[in-house]
N, C-alpha and C. Protein backbone atom coordinates (compact mmCIF):
# COMPACT_ATOMS: atom_id res chain seq x y z
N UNK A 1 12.99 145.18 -43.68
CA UNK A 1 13.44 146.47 -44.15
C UNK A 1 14.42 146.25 -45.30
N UNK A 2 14.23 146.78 -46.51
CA UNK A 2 15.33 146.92 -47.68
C UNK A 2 16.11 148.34 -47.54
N UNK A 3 17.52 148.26 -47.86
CA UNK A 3 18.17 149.60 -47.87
C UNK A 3 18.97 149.06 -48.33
N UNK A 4 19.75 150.63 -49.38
CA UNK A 4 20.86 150.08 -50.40
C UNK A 4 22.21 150.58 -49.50
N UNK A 5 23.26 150.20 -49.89
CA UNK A 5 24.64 150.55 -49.77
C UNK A 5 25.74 150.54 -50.68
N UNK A 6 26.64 151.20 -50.79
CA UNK A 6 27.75 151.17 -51.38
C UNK A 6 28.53 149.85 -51.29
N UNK A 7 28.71 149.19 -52.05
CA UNK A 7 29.69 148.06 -52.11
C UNK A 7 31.06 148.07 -51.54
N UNK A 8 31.51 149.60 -51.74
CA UNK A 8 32.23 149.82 -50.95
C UNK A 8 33.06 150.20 -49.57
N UNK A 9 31.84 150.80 -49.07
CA UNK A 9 31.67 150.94 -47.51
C UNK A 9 31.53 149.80 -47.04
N UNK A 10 31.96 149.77 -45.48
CA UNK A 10 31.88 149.16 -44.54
C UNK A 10 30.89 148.28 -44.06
N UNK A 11 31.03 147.11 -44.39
CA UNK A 11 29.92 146.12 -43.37
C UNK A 11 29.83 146.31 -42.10
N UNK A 12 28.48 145.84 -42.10
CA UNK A 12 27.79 146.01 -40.23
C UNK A 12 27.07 145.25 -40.06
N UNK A 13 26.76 145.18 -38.83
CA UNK A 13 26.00 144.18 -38.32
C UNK A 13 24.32 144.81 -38.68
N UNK A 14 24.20 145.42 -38.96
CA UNK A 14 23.10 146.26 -38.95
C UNK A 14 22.48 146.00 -40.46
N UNK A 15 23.22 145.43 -41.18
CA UNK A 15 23.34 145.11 -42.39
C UNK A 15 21.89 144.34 -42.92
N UNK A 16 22.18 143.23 -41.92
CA UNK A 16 21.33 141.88 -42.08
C UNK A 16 22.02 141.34 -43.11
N UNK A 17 21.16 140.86 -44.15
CA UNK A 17 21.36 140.33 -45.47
C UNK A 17 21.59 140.77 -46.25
N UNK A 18 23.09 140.68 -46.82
CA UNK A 18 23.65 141.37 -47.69
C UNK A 18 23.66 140.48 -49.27
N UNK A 19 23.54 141.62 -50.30
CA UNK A 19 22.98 141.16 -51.36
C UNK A 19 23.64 142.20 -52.56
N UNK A 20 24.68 141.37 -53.59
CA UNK A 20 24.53 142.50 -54.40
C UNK A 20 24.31 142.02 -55.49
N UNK A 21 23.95 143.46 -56.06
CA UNK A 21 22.63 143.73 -56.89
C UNK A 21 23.40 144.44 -58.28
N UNK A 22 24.52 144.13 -58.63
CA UNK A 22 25.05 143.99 -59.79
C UNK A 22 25.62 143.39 -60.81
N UNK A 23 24.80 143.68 -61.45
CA UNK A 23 25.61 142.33 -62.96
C UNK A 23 26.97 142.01 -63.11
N UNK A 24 28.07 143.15 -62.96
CA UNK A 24 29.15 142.88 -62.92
C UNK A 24 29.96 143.19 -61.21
N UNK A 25 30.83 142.04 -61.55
CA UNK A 25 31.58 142.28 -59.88
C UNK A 25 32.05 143.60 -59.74
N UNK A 26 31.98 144.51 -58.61
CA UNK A 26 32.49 145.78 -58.76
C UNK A 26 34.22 145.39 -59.14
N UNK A 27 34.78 146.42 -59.53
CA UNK A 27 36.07 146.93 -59.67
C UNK A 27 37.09 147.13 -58.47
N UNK A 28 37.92 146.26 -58.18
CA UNK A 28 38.56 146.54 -56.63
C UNK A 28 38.46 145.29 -56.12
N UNK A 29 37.76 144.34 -55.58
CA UNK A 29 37.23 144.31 -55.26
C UNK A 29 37.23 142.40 -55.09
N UNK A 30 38.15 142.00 -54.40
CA UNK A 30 38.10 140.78 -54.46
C UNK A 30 37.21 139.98 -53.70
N UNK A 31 36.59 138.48 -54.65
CA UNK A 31 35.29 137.75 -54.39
C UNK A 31 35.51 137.34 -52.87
N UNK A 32 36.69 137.28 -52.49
CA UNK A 32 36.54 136.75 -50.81
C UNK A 32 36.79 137.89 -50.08
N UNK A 33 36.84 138.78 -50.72
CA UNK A 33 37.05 139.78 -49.42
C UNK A 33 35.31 140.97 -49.30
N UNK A 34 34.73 140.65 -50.41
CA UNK A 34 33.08 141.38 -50.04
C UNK A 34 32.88 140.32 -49.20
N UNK A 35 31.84 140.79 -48.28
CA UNK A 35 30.80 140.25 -47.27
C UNK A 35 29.55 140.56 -47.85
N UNK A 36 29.26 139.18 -48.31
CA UNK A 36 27.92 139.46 -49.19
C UNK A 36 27.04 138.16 -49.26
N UNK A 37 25.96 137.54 -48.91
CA UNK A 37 25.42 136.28 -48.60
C UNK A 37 24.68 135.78 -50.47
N UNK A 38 24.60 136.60 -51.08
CA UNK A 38 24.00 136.54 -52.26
C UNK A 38 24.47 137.78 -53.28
N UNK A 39 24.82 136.78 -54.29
CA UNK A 39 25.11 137.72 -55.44
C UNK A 39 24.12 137.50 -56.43
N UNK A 40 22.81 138.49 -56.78
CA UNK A 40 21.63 138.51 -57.00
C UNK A 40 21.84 139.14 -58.81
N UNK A 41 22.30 138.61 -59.75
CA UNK A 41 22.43 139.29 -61.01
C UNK A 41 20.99 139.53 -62.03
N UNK A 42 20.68 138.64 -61.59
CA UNK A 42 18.88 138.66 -62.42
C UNK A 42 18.40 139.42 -61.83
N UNK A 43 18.23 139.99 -60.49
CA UNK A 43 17.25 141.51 -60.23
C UNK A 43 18.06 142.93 -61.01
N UNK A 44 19.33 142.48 -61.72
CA UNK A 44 20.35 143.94 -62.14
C UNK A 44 19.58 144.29 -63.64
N UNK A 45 19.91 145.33 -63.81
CA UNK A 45 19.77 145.90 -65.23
C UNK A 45 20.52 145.34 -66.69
N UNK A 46 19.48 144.59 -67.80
CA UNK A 46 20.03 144.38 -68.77
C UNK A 46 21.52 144.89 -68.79
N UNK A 47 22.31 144.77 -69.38
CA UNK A 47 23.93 144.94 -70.00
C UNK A 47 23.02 146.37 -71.01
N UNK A 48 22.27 145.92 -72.07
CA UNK A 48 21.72 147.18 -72.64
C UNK A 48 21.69 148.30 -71.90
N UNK A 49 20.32 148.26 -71.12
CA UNK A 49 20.19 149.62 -70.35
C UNK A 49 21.01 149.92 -69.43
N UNK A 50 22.10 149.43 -68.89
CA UNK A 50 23.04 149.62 -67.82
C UNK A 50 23.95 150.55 -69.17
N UNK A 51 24.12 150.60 -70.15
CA UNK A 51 25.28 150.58 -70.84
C UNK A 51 24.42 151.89 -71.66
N UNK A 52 23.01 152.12 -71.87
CA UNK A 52 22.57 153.35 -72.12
C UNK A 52 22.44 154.04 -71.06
N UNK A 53 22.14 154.09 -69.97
CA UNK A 53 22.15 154.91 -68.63
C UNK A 53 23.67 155.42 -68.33
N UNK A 54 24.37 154.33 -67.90
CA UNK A 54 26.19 155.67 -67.84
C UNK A 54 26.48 155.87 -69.02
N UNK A 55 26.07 155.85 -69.98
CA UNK A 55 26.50 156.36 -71.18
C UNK A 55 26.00 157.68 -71.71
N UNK A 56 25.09 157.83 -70.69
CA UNK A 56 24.06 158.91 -71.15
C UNK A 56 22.99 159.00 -71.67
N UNK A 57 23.27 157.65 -73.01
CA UNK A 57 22.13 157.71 -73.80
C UNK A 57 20.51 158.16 -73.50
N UNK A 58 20.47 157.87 -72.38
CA UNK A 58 19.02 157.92 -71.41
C UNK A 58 19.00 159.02 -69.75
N UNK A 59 17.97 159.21 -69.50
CA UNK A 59 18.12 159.69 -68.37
C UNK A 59 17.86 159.01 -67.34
N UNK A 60 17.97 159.68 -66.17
CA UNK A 60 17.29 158.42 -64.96
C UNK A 60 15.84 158.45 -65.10
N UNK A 61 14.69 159.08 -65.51
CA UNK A 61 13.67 158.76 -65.81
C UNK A 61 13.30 157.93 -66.40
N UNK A 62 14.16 157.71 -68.07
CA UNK A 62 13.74 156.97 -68.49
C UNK A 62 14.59 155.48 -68.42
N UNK A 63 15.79 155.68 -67.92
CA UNK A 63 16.39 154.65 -67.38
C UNK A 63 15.46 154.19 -65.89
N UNK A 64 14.61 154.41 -65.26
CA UNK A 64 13.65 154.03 -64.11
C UNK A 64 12.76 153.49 -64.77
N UNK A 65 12.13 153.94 -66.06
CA UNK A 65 11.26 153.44 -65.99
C UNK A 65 11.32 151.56 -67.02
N UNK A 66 12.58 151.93 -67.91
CA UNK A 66 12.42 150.64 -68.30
C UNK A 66 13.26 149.67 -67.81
N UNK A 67 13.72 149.96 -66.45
CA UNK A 67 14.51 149.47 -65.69
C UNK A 67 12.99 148.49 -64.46
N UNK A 68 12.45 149.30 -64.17
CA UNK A 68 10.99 148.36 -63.51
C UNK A 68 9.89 147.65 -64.87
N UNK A 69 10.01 147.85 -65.72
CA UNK A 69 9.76 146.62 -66.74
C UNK A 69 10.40 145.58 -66.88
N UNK A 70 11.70 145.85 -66.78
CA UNK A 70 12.57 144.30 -66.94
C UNK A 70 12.79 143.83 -65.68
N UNK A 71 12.21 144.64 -64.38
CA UNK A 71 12.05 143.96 -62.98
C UNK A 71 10.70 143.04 -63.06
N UNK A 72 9.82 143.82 -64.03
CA UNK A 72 8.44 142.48 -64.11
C UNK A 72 8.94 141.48 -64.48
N UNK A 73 9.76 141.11 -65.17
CA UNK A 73 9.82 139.70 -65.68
C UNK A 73 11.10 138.77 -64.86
N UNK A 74 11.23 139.34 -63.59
CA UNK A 74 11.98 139.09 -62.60
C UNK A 74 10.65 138.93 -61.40
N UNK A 75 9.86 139.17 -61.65
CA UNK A 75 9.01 139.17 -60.41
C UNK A 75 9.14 138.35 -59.16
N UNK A 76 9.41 136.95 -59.61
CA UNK A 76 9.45 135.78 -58.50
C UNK A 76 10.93 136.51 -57.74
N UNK A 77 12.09 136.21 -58.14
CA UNK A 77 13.17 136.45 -57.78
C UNK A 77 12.99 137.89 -56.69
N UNK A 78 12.42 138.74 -56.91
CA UNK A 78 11.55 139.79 -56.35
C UNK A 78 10.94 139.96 -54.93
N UNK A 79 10.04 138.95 -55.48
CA UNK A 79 8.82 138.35 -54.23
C UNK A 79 10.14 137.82 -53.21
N UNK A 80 10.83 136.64 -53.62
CA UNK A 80 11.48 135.82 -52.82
C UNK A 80 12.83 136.77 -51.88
N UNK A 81 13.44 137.80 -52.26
CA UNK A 81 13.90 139.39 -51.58
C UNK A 81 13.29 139.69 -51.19
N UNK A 82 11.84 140.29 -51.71
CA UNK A 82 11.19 140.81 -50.71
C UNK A 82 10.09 140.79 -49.31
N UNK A 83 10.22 139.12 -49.45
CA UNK A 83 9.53 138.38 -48.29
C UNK A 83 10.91 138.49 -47.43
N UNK A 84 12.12 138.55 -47.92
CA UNK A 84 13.08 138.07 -46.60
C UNK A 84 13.23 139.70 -46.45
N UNK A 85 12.78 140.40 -46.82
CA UNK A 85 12.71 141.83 -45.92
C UNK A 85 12.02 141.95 -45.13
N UNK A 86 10.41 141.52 -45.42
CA UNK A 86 9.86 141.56 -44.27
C UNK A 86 10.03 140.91 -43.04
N UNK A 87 11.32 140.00 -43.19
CA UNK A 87 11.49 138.96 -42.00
C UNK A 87 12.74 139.82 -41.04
N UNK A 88 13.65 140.30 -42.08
CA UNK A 88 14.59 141.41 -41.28
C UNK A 88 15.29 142.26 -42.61
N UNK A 89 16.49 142.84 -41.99
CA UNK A 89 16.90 143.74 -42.93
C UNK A 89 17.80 143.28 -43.96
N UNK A 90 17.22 143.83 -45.31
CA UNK A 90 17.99 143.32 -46.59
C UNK A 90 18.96 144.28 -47.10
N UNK A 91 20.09 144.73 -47.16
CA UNK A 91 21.06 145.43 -48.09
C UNK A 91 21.36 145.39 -49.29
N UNK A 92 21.13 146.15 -50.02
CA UNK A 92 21.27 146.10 -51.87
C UNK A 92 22.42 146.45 -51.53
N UNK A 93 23.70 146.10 -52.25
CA UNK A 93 24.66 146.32 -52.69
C UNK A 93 25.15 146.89 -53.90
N UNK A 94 25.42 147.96 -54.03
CA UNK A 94 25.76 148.46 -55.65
C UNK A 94 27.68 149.11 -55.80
N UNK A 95 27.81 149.43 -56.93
CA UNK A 95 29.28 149.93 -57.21
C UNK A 95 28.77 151.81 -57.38
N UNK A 96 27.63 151.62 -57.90
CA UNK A 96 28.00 153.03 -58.56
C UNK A 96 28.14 153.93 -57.81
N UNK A 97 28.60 155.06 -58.30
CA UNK A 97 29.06 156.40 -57.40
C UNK A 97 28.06 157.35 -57.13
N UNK A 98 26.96 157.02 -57.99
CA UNK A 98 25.86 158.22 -57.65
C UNK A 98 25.07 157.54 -56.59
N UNK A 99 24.71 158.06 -55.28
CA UNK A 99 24.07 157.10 -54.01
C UNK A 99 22.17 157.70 -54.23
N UNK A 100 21.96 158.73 -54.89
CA UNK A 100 20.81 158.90 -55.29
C UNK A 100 20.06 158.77 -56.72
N UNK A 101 20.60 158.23 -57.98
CA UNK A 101 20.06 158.08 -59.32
C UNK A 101 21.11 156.98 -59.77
N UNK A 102 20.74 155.48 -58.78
CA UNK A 102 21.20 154.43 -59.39
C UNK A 102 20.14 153.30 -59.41
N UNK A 103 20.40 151.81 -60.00
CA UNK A 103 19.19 150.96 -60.02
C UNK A 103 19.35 150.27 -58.55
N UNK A 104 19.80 150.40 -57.50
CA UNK A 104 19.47 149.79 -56.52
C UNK A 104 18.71 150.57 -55.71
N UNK A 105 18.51 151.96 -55.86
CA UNK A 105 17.41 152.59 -55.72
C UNK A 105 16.28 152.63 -55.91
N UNK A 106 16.11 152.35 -57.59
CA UNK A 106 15.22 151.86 -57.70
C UNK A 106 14.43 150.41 -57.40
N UNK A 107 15.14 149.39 -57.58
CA UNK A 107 15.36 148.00 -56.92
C UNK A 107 14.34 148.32 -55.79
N UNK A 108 15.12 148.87 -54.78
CA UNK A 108 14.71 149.04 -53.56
C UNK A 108 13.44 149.38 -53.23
N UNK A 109 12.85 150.58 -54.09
CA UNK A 109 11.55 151.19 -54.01
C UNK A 109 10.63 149.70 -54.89
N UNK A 110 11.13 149.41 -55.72
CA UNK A 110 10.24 148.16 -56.75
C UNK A 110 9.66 146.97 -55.48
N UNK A 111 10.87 146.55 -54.78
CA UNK A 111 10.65 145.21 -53.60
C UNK A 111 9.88 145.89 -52.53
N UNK A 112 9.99 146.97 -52.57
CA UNK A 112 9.39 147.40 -50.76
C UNK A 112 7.44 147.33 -51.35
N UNK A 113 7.23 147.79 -53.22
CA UNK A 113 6.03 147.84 -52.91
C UNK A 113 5.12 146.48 -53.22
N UNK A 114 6.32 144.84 -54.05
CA UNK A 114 5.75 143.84 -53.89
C UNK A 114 5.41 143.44 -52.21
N UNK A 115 5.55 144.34 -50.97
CA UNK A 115 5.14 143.74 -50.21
C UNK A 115 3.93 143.47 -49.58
């Protein structure tokens, strides 16, 4: 099972494998104090499109869609997440504040259908 979370909420056991899924370390947020087994920066969004998406420049449409193009050329890194989902549960980890129009959302939907 893949499911995303806030970087900032609370770890659980329920978690499984925790993974985050951003280019930059969140804000706050010191490296020994996340509970996180992998810090996964090659499945994150170019610095470009991360930087046209909160900027506005783009919408989440079109920030989705060329956000799963630059997940093709991540594919392996992909496969290798999304085989350890099917083994148990994987947690995307993200910073941003929107919990419905961010890339670990999308992330999430991209790995569940290499399975």
């Amino acid at each position: 099972m893949i499911q995303c979370k806030r970087v900032y909420d609370a770890a659980s056991k329920e978690d499984g494998y925790r993974v985050l899924v951003d280019r930059l370390w969140p804000r706050g947020i010191k490296k020994v104090d996340l509970a996180c087994d992998e810090w996964c920066k090659t499945l994150a969004p170019s610095a470009e499109l991360r930087k046209a998406f909160h900027g506005e420049a783009i919408g989440f449409a079109a920030f989705k869609k060329r956000y799963r193009e630059e997940l093709e050329t991540q594919k392996e890194a992909g496969e290798q997440l999304a085989a350890r989902g099917k083994k148990g549960t994987v947690t995307l980890l993200y910073a941003a504040k929107d919990t419905e129009q961010n890339h670990a959302v999308v992330l999430a939907e991209w790995l569940r259908a290499l399975r």
